[in-house]
Protein backbone atom coordinates (compact mmCIF):
# COMPACT_ATOMS: atom_id res chain seq x y z
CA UNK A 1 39.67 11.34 -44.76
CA UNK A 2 41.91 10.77 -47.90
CA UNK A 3 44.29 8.38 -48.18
CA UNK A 4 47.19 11.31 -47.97
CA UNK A 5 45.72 12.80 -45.09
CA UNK A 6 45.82 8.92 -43.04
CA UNK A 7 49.18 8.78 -44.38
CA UNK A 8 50.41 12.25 -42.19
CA UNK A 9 48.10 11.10 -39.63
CA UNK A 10 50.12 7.65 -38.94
CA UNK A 11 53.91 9.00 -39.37
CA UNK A 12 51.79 11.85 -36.75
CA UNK A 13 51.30 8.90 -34.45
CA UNK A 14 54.62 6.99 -35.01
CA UNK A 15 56.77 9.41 -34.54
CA UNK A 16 54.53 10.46 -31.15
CA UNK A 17 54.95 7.06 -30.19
CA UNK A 18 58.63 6.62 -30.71
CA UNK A 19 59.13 9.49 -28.14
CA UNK A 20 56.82 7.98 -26.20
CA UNK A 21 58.55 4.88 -25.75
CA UNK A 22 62.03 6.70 -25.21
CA UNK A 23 60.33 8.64 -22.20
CA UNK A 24 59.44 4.77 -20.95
CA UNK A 25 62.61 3.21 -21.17
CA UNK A 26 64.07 6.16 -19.16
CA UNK A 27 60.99 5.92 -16.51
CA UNK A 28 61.76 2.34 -16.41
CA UNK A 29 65.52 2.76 -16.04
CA UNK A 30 65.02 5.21 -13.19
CA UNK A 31 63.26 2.58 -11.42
CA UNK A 32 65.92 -0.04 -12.27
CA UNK A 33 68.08 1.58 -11.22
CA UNK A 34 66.85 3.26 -7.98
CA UNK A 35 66.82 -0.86 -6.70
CA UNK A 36 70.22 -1.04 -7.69
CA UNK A 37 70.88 2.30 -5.58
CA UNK A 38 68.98 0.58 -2.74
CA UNK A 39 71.66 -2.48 -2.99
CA UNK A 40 74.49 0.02 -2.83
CA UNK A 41 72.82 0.82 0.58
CA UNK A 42 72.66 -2.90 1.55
CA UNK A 43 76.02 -2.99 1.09
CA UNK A 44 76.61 -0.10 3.37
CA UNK A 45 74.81 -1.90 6.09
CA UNK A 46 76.69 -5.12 5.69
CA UNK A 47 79.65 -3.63 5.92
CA UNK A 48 78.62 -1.95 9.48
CA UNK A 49 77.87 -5.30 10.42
CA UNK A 50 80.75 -7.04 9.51
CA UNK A 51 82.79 -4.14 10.95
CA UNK A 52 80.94 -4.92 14.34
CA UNK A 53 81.31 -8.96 14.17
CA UNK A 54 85.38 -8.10 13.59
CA UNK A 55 85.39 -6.03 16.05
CA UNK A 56 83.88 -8.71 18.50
CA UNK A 57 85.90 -10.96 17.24
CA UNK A 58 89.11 -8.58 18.07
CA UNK A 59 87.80 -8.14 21.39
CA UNK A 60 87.53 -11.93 21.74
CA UNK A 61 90.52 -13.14 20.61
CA UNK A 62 92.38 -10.52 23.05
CA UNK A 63 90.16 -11.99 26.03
CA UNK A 64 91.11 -15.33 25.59
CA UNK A 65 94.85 -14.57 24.72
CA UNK A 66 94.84 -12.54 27.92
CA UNK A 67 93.04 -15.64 29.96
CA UNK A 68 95.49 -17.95 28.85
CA UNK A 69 98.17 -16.19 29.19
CA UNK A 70 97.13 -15.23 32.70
CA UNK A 71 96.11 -18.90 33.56
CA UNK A 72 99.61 -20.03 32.53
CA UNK A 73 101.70 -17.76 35.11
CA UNK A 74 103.37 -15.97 32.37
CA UNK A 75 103.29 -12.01 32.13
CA UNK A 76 102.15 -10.06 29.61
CA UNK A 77 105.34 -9.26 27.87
CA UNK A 78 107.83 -10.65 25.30
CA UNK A 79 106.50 -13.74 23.13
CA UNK A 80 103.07 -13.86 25.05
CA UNK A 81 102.35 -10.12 23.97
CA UNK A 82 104.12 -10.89 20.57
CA UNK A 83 101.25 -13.70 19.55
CA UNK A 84 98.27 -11.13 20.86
CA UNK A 85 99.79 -7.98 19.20
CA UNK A 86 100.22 -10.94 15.85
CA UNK A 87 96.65 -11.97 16.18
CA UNK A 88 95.21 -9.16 16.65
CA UNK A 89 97.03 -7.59 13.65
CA UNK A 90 96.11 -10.13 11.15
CA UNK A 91 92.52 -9.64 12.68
CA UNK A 92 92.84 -6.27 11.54
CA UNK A 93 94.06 -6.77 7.77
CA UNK A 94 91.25 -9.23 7.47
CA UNK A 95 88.98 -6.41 8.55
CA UNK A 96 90.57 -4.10 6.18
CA UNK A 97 90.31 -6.22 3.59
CA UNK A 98 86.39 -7.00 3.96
CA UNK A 99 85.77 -3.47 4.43
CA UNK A 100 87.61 -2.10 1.02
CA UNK A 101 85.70 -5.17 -0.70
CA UNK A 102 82.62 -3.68 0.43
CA UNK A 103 83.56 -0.69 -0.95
CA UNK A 104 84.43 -1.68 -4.04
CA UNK A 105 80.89 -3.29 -4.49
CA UNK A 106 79.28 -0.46 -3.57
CA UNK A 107 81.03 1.54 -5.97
CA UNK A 108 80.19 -0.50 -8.58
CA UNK A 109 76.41 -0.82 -7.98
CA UNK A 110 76.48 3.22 -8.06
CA UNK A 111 78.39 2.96 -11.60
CA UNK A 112 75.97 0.45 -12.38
CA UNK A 113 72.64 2.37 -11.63
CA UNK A 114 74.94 5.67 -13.04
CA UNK A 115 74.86 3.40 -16.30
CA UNK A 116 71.52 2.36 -16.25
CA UNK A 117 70.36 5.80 -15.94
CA UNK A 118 72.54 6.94 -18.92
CA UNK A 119 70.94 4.25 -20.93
CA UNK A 120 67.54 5.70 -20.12
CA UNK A 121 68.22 9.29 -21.24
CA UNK A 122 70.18 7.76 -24.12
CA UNK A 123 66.36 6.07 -24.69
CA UNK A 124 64.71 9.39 -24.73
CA UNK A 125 67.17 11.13 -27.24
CA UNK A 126 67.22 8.00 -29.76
CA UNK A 127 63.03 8.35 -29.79
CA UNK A 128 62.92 11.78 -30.87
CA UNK A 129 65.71 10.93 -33.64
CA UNK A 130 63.31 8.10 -34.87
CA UNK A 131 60.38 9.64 -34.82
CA UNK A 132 62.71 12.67 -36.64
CA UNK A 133 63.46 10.05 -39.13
CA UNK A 134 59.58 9.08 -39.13
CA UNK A 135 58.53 12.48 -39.81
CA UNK A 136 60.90 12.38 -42.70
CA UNK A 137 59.96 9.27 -44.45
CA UNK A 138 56.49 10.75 -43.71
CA UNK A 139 57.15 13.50 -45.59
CA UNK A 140 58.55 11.85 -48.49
CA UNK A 141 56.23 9.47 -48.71
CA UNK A 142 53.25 12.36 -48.87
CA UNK A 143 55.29 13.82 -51.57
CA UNK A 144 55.73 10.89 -53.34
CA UNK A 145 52.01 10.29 -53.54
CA UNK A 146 50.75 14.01 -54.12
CA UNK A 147 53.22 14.26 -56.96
CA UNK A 148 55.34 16.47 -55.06
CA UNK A 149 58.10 14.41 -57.27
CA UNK A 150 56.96 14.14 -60.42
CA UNK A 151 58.50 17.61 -61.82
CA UNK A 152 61.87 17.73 -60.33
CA UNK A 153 63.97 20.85 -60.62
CA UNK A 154 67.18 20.04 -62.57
CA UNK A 155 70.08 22.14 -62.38
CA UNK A 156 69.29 23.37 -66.57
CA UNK A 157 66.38 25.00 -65.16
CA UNK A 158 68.68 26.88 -62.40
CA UNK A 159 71.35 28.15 -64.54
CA UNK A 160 73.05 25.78 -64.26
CA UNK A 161 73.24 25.23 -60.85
CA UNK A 162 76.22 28.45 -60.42
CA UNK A 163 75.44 30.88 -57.88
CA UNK A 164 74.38 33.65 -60.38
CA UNK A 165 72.14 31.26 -61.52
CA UNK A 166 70.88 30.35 -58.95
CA UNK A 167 69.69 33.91 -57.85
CA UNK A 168 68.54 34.58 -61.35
CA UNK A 169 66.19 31.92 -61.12
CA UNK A 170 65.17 32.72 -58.01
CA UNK A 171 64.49 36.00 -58.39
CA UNK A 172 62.60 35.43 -61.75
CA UNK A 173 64.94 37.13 -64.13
């Protein structure tokens, strides 16, 4: 095998292995970001559970409200059902606000992974324009050592370089 033959062969296999590489960056970011996927679902059941321990909590805070107030021979009504209907209100924006922070982390894990998986097709396109650019400097290269440079056409030889020119030369007239 000649040395210009070896010289095609490797910018073959670069440029092959450029794309190569782009297809495992975006096999790798699939996986990367399938985990982070699977801690948007984590988040999902956290949430469910802290829903549950608020709502316990709701449930107890209302119990023992009730008790006392019971065990203290007042009715339910007027300032007694003012601090339960209080409590159990701020209960509830604390809820609220644990469940829309959940959220919001969720969201961002699927932006994340969105991202990640972006990246990874962004991985696949920038291998085949390297190994374009590979083929290229390949090909220049090869030229350069056949002598594929050594007579350049100049635009004298083309009439000048002006359209009718051009076609002259081209057409052998």
């Amino acid at each position: 095998m000649g040395f210009s033959a070896t010289l095609l062969a490797l910018t073959a296999v670069s440029a092959v292995s450029q794309i190569s590489q782009g297809y495992a960056q975006k096999k790798e970011a699939g996986y990367n970001a399938d985990l982070v996927e699977q801690e948007a679902a984590n988040i999902d059941i956290k949430k469910n559970i802290d829903f549950g321990k608020f709502q316990r909590l709701k449930g107890q805070v209302l119990s023992t409200s009730v008790s006392n107030v019971g065990g203290s021979g007042i009715g339910l009504q007027g300032s007694a059902m003012a601090v339960m209907v209080e409590a159990q209100t701020q209960i509830n924006i604390d809820q609220a606000i644990g469940q829309y922070n959940f959220e919001q982390d969720k969201n961002y894990k699927l932006n994340q992974s969105d991202s990640i998986r972006r990246k990874g097709s962004q991985a696949v396109r920038t291998g085949y324009t390297n190994a374009f650019s590979t083929a290229l400097r390949g090909a220049s290269s090869y030229a350069t050592y056949t002598g594929g440079f050594d007579n350049p056409l100049r635009l004298k030889d083309i009439g000048g370089g002006t359209p009718s020119g051009i076609e002259n030369y081209v057409s052998g007239r």
